[in-house]
C-alpha atoms as a PDB file:
ATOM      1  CA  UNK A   1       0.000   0.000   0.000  1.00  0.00           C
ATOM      2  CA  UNK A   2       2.386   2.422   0.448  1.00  0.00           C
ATOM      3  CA  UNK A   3       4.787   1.329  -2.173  1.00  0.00           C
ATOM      4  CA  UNK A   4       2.119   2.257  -4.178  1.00  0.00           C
ATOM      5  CA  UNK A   5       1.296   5.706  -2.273  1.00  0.00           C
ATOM      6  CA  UNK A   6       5.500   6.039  -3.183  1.00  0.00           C
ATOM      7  CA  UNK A   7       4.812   5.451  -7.133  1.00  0.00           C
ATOM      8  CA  UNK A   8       1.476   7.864  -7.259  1.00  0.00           C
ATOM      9  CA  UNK A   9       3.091  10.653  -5.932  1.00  0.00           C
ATOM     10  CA  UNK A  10       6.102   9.824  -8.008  1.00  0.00           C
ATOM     11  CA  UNK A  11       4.345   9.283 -10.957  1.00  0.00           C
ATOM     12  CA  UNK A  12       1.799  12.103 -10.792  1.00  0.00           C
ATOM     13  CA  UNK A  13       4.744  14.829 -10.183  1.00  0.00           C
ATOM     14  CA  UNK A  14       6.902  13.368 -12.578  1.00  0.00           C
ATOM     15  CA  UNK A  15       4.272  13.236 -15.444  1.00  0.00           C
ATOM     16  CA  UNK A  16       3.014  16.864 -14.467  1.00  0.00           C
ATOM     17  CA  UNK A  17       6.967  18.057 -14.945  1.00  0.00           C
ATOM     18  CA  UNK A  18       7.511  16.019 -18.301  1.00  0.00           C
ATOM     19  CA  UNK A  19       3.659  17.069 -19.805  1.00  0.00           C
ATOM     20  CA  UNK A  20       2.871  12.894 -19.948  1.00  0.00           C
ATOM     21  CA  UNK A  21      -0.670  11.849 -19.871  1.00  0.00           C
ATOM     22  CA  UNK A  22       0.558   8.681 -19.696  1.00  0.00           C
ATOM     23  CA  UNK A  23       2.654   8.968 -16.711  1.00  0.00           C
ATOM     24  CA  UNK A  24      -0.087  11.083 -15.137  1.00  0.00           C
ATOM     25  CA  UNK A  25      -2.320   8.138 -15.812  1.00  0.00           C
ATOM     26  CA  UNK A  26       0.097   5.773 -14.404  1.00  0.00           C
ATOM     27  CA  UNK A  27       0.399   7.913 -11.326  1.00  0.00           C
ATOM     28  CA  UNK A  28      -3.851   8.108 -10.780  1.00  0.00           C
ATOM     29  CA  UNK A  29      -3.688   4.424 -11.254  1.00  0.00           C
ATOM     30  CA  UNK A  30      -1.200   4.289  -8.284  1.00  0.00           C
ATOM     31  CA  UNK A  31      -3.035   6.339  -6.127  1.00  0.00           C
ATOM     32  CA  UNK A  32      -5.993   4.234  -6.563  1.00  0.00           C
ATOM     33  CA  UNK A  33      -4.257   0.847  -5.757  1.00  0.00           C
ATOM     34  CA  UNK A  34      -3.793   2.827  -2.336  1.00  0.00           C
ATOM     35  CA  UNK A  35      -7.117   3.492  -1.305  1.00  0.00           C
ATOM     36  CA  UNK A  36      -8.438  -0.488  -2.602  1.00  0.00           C
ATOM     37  CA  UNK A  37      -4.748  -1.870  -0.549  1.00  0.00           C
ATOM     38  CA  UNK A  38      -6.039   0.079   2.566  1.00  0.00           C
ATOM     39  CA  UNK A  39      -9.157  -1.820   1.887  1.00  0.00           C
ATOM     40  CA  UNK A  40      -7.338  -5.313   1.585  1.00  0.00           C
ATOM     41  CA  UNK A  41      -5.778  -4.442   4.463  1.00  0.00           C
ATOM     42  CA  UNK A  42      -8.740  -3.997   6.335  1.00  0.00           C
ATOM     43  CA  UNK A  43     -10.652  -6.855   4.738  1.00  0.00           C
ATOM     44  CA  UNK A  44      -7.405  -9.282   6.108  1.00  0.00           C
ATOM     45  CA  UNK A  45      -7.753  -8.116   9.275  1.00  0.00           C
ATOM     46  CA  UNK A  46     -11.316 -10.216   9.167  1.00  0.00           C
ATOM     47  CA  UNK A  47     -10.997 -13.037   6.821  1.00  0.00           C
ATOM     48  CA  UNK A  48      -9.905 -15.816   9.671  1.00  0.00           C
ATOM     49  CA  UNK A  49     -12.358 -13.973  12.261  1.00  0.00           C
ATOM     50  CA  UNK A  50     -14.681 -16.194  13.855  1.00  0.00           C
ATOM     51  CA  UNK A  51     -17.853 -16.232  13.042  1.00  0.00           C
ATOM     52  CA  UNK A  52     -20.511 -14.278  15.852  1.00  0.00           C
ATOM     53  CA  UNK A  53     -24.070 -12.912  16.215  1.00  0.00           C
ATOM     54  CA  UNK A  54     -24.135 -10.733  13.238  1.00  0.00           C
ATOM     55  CA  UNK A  55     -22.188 -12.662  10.510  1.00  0.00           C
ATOM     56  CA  UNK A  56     -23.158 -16.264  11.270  1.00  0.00           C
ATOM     57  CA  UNK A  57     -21.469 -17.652   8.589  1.00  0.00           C
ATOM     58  CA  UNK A  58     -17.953 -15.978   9.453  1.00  0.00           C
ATOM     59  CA  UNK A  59     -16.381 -12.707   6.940  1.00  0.00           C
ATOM     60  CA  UNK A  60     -14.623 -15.282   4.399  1.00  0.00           C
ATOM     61  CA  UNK A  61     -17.169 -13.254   1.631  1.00  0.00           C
ATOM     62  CA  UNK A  62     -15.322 -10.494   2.178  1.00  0.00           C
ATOM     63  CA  UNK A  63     -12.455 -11.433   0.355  1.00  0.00           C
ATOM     64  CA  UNK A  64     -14.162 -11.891  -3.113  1.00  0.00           C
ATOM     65  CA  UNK A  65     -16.057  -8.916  -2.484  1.00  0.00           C
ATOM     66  CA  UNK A  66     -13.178  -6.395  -1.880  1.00  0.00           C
ATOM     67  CA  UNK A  67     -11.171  -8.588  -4.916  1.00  0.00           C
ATOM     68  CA  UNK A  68     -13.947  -8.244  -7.109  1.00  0.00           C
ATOM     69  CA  UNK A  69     -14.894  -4.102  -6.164  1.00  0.00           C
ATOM     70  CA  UNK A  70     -10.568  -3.464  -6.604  1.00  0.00           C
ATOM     71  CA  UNK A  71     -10.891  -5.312 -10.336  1.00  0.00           C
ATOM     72  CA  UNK A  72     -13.894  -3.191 -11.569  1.00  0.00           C
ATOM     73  CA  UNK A  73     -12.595   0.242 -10.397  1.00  0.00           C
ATOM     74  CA  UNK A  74      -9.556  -0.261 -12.204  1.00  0.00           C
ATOM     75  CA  UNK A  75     -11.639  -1.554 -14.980  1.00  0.00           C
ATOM     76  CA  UNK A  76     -13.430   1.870 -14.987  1.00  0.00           C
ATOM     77  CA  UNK A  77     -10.167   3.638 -14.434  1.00  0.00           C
ATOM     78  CA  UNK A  78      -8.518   1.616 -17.983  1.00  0.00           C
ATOM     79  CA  UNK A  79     -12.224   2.476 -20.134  1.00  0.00           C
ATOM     80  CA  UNK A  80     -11.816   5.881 -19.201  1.00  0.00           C
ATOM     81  CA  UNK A  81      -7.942   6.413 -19.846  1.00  0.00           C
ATOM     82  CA  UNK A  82      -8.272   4.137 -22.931  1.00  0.00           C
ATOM     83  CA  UNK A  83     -11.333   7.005 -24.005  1.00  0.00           C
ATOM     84  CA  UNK A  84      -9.405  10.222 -23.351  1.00  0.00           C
ATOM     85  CA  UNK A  85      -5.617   8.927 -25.078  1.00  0.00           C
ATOM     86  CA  UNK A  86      -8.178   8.500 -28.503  1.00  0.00           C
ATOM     87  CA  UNK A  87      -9.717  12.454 -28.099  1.00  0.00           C
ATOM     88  CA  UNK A  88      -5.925  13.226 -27.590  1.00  0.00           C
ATOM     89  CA  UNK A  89      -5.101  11.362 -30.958  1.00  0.00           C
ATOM     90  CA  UNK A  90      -8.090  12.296 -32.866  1.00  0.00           C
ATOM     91  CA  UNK A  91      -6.718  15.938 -32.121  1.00  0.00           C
ATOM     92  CA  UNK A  92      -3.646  15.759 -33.081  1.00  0.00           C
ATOM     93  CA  UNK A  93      -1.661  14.432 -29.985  1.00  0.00           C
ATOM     94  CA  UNK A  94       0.922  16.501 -28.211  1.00  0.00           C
ATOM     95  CA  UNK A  95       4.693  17.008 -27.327  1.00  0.00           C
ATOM     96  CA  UNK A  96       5.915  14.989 -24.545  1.00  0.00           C
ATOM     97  CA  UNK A  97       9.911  15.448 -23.206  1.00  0.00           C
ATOM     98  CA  UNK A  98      10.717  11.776 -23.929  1.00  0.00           C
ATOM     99  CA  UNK A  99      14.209  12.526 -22.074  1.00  0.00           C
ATOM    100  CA  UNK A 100      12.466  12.596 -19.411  1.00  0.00           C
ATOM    101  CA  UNK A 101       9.632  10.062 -19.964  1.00  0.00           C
ATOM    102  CA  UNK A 102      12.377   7.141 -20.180  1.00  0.00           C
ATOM    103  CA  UNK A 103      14.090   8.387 -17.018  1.00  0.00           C
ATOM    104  CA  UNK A 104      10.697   7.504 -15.366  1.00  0.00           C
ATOM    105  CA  UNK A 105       9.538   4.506 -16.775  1.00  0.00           C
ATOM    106  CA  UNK A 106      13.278   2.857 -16.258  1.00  0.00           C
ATOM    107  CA  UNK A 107      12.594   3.749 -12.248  1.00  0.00           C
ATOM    108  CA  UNK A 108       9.072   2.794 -11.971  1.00  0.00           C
ATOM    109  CA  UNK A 109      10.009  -0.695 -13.524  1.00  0.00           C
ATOM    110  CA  UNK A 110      12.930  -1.477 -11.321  1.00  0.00           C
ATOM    111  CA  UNK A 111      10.346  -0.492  -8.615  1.00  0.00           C
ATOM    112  CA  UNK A 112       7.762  -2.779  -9.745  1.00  0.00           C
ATOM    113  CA  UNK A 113       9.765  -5.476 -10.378  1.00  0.00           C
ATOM    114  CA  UNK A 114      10.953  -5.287  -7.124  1.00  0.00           C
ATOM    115  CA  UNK A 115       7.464  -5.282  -5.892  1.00  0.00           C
ATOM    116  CA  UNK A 116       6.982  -8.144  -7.818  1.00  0.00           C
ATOM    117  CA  UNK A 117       9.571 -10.348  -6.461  1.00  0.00           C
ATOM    118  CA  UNK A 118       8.362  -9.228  -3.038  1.00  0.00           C
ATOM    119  CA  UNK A 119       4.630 -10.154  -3.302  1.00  0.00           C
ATOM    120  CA  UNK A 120       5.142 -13.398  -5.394  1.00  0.00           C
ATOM    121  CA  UNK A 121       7.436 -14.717  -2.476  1.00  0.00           C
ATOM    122  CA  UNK A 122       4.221 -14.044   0.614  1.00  0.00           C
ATOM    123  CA  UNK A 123       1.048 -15.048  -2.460  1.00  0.00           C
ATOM    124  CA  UNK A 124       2.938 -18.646  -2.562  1.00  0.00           C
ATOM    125  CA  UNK A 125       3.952 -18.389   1.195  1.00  0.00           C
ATOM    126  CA  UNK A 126       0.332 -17.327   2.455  1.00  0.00           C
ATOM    127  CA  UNK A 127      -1.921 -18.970  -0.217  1.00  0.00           C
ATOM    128  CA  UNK A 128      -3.094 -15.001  -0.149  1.00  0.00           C
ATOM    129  CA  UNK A 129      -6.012 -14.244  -3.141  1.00  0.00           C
ATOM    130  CA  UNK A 130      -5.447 -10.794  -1.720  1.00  0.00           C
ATOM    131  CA  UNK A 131      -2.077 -10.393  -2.339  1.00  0.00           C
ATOM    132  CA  UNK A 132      -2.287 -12.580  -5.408  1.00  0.00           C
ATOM    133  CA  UNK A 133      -3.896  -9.337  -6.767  1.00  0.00           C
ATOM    134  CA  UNK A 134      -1.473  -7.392  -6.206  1.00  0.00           C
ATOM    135  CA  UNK A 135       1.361  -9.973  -7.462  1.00  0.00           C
ATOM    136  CA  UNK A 136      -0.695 -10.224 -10.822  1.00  0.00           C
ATOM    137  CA  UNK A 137      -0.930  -5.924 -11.136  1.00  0.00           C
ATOM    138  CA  UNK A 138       2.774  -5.342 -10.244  1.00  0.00           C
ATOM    139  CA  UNK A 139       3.523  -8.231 -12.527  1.00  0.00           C
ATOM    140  CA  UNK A 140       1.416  -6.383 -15.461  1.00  0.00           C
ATOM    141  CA  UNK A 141       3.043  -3.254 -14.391  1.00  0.00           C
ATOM    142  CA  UNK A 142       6.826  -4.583 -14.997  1.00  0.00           C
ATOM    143  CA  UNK A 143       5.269  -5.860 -18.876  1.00  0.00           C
ATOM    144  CA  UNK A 144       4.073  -2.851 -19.910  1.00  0.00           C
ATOM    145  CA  UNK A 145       6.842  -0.357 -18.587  1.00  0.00           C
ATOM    146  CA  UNK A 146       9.160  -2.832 -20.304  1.00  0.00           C
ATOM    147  CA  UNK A 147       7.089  -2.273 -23.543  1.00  0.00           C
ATOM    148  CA  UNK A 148       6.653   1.191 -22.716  1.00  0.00           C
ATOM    149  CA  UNK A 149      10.608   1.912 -22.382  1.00  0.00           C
ATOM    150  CA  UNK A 150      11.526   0.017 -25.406  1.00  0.00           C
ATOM    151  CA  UNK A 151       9.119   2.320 -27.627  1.00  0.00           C
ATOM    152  CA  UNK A 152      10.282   5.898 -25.491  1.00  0.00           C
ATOM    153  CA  UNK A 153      13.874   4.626 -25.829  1.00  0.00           C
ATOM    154  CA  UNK A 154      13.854   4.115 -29.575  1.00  0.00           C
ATOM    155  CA  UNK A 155      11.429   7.458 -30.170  1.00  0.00           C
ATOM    156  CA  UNK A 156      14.263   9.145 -28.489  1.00  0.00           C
ATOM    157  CA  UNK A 157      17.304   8.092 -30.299  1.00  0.00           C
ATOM    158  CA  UNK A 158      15.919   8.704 -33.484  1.00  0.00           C
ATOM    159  CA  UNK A 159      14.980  12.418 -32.046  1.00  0.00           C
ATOM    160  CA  UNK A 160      18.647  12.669 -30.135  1.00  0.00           C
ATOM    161  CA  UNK A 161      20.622  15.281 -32.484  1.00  0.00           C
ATOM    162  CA  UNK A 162      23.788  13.022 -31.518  1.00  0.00           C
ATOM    163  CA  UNK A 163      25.669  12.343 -35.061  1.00  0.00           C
ATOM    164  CA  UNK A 164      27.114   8.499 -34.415  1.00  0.00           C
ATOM    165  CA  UNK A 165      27.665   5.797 -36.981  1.00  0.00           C
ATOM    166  CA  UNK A 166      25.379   3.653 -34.841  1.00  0.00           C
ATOM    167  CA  UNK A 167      22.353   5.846 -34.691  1.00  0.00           C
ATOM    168  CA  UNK A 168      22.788   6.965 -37.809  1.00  0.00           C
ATOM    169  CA  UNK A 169      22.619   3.137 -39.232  1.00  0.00           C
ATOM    170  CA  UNK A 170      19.498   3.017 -36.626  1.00  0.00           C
ATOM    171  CA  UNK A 171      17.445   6.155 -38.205  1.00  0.00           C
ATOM    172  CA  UNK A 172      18.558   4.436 -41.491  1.00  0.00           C
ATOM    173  CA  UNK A 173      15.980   1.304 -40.791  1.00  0.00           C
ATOM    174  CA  UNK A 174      13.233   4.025 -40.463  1.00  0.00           C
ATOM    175  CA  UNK A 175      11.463   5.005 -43.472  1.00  0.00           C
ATOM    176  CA  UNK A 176      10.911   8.570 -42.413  1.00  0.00           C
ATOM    177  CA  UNK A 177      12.373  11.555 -42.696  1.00  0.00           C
ATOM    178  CA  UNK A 178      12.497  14.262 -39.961  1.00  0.00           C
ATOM    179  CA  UNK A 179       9.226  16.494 -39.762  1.00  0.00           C
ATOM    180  CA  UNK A 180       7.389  12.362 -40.299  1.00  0.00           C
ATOM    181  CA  UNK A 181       9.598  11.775 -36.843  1.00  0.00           C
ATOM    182  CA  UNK A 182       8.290  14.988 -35.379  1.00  0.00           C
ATOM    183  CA  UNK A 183       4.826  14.442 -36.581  1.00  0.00           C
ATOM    184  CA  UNK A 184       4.686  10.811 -35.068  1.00  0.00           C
ATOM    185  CA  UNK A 185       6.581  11.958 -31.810  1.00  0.00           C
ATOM    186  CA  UNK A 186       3.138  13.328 -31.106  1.00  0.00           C
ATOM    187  CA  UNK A 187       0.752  10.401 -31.185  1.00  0.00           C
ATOM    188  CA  UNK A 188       4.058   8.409 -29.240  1.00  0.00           C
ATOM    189  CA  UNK A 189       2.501   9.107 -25.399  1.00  0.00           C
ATOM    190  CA  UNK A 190      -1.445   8.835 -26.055  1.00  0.00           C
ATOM    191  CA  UNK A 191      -0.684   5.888 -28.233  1.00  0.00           C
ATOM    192  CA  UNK A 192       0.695   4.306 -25.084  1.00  0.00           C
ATOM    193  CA  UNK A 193      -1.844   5.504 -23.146  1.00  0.00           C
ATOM    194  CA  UNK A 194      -4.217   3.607 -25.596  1.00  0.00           C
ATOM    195  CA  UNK A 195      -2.369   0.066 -25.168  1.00  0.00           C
ATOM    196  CA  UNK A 196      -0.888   0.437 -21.816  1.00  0.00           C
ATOM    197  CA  UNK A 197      -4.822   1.221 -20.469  1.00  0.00           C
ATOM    198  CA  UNK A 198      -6.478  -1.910 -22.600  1.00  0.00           C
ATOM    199  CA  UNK A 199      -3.488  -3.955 -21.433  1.00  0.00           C
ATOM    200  CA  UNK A 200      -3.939  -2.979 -18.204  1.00  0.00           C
ATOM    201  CA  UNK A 201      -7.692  -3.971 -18.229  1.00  0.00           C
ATOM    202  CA  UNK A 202      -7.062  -7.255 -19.227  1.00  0.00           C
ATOM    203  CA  UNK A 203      -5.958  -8.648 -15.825  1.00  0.00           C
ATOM    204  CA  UNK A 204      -8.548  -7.029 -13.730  1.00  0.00           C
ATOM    205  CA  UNK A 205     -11.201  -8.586 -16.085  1.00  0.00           C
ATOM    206  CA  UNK A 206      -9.901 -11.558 -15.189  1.00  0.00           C
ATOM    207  CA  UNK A 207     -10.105 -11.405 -11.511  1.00  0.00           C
ATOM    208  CA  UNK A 208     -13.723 -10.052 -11.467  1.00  0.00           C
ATOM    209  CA  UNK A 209     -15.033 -12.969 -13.445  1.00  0.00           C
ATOM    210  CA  UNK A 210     -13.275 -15.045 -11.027  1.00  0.00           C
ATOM    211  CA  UNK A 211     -14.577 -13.153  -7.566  1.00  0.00           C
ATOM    212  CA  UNK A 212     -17.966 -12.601  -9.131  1.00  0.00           C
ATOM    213  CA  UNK A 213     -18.242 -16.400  -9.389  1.00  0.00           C
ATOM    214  CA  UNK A 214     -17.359 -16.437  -5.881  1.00  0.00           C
ATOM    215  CA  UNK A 215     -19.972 -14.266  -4.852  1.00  0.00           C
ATOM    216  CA  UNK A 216     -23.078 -16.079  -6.731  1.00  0.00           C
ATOM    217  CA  UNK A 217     -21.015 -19.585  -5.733  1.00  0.00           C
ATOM    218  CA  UNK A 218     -20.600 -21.297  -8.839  1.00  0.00           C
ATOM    219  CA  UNK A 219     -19.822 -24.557  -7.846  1.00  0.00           C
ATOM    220  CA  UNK A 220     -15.797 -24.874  -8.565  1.00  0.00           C
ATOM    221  CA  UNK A 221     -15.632 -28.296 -11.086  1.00  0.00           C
ATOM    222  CA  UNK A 222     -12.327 -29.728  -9.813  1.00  0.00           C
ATOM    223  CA  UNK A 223     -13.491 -29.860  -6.385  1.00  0.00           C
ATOM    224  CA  UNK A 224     -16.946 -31.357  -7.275  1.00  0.00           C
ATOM    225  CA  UNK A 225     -15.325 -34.484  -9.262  1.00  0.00           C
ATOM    226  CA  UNK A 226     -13.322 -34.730  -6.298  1.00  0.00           C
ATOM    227  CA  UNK A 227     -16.139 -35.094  -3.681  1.00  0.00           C
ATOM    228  CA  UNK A 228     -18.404 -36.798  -6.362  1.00  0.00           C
ATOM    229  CA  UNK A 229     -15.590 -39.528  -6.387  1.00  0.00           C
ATOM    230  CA  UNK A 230     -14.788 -39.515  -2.548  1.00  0.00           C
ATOM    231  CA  UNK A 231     -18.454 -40.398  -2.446  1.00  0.00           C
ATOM    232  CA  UNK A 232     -18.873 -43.170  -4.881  1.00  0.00           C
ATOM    233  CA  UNK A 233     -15.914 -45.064  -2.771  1.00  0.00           C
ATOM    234  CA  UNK A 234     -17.708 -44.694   0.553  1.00  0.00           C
ATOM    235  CA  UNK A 235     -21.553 -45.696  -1.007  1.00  0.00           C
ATOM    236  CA  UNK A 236     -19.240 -48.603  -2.258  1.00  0.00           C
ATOM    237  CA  UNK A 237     -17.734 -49.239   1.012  1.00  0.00           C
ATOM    238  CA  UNK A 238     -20.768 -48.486   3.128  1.00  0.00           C
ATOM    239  CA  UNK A 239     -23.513 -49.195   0.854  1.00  0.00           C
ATOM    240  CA  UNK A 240     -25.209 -46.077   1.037  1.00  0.00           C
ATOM    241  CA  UNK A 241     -28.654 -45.521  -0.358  1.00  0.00           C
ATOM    242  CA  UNK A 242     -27.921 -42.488  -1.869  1.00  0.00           C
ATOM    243  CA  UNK A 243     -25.977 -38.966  -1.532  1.00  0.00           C
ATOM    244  CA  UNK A 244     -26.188 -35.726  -2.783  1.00  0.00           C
ATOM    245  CA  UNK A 245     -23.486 -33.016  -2.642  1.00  0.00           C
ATOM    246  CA  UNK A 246     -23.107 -29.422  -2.862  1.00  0.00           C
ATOM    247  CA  UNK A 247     -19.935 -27.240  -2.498  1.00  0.00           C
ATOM    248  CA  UNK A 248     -18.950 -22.869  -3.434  1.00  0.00           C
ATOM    249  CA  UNK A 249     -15.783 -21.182  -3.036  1.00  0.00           C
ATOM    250  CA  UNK A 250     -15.629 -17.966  -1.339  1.00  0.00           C
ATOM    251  CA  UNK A 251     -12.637 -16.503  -1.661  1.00  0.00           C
ATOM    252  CA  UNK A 252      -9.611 -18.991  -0.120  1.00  0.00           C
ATOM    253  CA  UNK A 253     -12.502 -20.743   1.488  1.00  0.00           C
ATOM    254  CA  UNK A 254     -14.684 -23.688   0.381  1.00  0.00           C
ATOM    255  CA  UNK A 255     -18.373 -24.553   1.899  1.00  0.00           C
ATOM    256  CA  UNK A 256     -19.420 -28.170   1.064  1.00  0.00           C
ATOM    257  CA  UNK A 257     -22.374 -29.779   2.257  1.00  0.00           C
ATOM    258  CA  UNK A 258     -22.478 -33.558   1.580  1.00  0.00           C
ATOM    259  CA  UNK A 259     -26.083 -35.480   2.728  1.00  0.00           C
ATOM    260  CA  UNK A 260     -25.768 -39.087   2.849  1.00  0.00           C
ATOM    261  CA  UNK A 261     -29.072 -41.763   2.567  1.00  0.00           C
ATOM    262  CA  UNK A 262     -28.595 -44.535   5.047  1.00  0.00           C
ATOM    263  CA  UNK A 263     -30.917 -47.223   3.552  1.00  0.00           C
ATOM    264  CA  UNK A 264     -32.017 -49.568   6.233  1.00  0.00           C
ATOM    265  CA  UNK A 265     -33.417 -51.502   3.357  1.00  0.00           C
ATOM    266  CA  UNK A 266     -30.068 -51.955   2.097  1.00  0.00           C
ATOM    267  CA  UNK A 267     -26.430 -53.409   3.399  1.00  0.00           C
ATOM    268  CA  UNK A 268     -25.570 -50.533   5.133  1.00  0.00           C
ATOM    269  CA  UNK A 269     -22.514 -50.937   7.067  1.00  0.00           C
ATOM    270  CA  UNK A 270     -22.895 -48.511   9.676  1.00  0.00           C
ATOM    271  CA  UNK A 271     -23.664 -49.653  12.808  1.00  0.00           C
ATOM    272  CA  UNK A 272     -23.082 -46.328  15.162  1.00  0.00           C
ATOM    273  CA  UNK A 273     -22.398 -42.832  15.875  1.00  0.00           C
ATOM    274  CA  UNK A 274     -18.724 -43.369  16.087  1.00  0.00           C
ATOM    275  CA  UNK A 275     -18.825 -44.784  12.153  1.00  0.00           C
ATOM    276  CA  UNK A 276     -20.550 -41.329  11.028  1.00  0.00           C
ATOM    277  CA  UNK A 277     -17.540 -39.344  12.416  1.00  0.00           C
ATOM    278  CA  UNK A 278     -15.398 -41.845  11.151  1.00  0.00           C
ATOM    279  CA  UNK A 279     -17.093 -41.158   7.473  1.00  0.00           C
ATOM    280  CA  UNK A 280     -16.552 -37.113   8.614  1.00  0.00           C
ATOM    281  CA  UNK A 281     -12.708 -37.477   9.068  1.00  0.00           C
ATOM    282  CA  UNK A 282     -12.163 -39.565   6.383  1.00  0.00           C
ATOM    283  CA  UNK A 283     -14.138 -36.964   3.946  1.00  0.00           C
ATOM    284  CA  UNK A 284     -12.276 -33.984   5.729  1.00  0.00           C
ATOM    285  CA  UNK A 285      -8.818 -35.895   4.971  1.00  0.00           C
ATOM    286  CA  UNK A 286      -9.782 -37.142   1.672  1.00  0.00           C
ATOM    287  CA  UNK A 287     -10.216 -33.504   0.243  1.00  0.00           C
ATOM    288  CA  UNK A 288      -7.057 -32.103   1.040  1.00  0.00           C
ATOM    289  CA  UNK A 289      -8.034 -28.971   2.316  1.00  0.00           C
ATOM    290  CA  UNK A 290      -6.478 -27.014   5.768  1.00  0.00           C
ATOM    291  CA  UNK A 291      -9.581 -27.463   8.249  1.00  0.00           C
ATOM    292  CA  UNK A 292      -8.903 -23.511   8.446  1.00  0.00           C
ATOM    293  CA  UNK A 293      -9.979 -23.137   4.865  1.00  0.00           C
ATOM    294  CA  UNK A 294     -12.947 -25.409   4.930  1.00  0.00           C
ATOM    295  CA  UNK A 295     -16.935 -25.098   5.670  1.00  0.00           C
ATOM    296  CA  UNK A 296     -17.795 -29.078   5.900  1.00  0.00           C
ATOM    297  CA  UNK A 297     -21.147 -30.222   6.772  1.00  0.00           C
ATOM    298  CA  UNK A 298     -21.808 -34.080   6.702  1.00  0.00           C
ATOM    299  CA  UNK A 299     -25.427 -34.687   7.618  1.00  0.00           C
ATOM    300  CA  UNK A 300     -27.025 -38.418   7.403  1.00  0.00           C
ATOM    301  CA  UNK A 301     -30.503 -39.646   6.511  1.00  0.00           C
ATOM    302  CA  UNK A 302     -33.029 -42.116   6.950  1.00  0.00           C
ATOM    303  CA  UNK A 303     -35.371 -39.998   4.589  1.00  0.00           C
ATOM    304  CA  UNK A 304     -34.441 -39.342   0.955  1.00  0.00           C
ATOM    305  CA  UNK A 305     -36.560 -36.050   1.099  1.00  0.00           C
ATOM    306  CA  UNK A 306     -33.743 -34.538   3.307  1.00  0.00           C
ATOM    307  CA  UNK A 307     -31.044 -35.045   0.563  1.00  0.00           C
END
């Protein structure tokens, strides 16, 4: 959060001094990341709370809900960048001091790929959705201020009034002359703007289809041919009537209900109380899952209208 807070402030003043939209953009970006990472921070703070009066259930919602409200603000924030670099091309673009413009993207990528290396290390450590997000949008980050420096690098040799054999060969590749160079020197920064902000959108797209399955608990397929086969070995082992199983991800957490048939009609192996909680641990163990991480409810039935 306040790496970020470091790169808006750094961003915003730097773009304001070189006349970069771009940079600017970056900048309000950053400064949006650290109002949603004060949010994550709060929202962590609650995610392993026990349940109580008010939220029954626990706060492990919260998680997709903050995930999925940081992915569609910076959704908004791409569609409206993406909107104003094509009014800046459609009239006629501007100047930008490209000196300085590759003097900030080379220090905002070693900061972001620093930033990187730091949050992919605690995502795989923690198993944190949370910071996952922010892993994936520093990650995006280091891409497109690679991208970015390559093109600001190469706009300003060819502009560099340095007479060299090598940048002379260089200009020679480029079939324009010097007021084309000029003219396209214009359209450089808001042409940026146009792919770094549909880039940019790409990710967070990604993680609000994911959280907003969360939140309207689509049913996660792995999981459910992995109960659905747990099952069919116990019914086979147990002779169970019948079963029927439902399961949602929330977040890092999964809620699965399982409700088993006990036949009397049928072989049923079960003879007592302690062979239910036997059937509970061996479900619990069978999926894998930290107890800390999991909603299980095993419920058995003489009835098949409670299935």
């Amino acid at each position: 959060m306040f790496s970020a807070l470091f790169l808006a402030v750094f961003g915003v003043g730097f773009g304001v001094w070189i006349q970069s939209k771009a940079v600017i953009f970056d900048g309000f970006v950053a400064l949006i990341s650290v109002g949603l990472g004060a949010l994550s921070v709060i929202t962590s703070r609650y995610i392993y709370k026990e349940d109580d009066d008010v939220f029954q259930y626990g706060y492990v919602r919260f998680e997709p809900m903050v995930n999925f409200f940081k992915s569609l603000i910076l959704v908004l924030v791409c569609l409206y960048a993406f909107i104003t670099a094509l009014e800046s091309i459609f009239s006629g673009g501007y100047e930008v001091l490209l000196d300085g413009a590759v003097l900030y993207t080379l220090c905002a990528f070693g900061f972001c790929a620093l930033l990187f290396g730091y949050t992919s290390v605690y995502a795989k450590r923690l198993d944190s959705d949370l910071i996952g997000v922010d892993n994936t949008e520093w990650k995006i980050d280091c891409i497109l201020y690679l991208g970015t420096l390559s093109a600001f690098a190469l706009l300003y040799v060819l502009l560099t009034p340095l007479q060299s054999h090598n940048i002379e060969s260089l200009r020679s590749l480029i079939p324009l002359d010097s007021s084309q160079i000029l003219i396209l020197s214009r359209y450089i920064d808001p042409g940026l703007l146009a792919i770094l902000s549909l880039l940019l959108c790409v990710s967070p797209v990604r993680i609000c289809i994911a959280n907003f399955k969360d939140l309207i608990m689509v049913a996660p397929r792995d999981l459910d041919e992995k109960i659905t086969q747990i099952m069919e070995e116990l019914s086979q082992k147990f002779g169970f009537g019948d079963y029927d199983t439902h399961t949602a991800k929330s977040g890092r957490f999964y809620m699965i209900e399982i409700n088993i048939l006990v036949d009397s009609t049928t072989d049923c192996a079960i003879t007592s109380i302690d062979d239910f909680d036997k059937i509970r641990d061996h479900i619990e163990a069978a999926l894998e899952i930290p107890s800390y991480k999991i909603w299980l409810s095993v419920s058995f039935t003489a009835n098949p209208k409670w299935l």
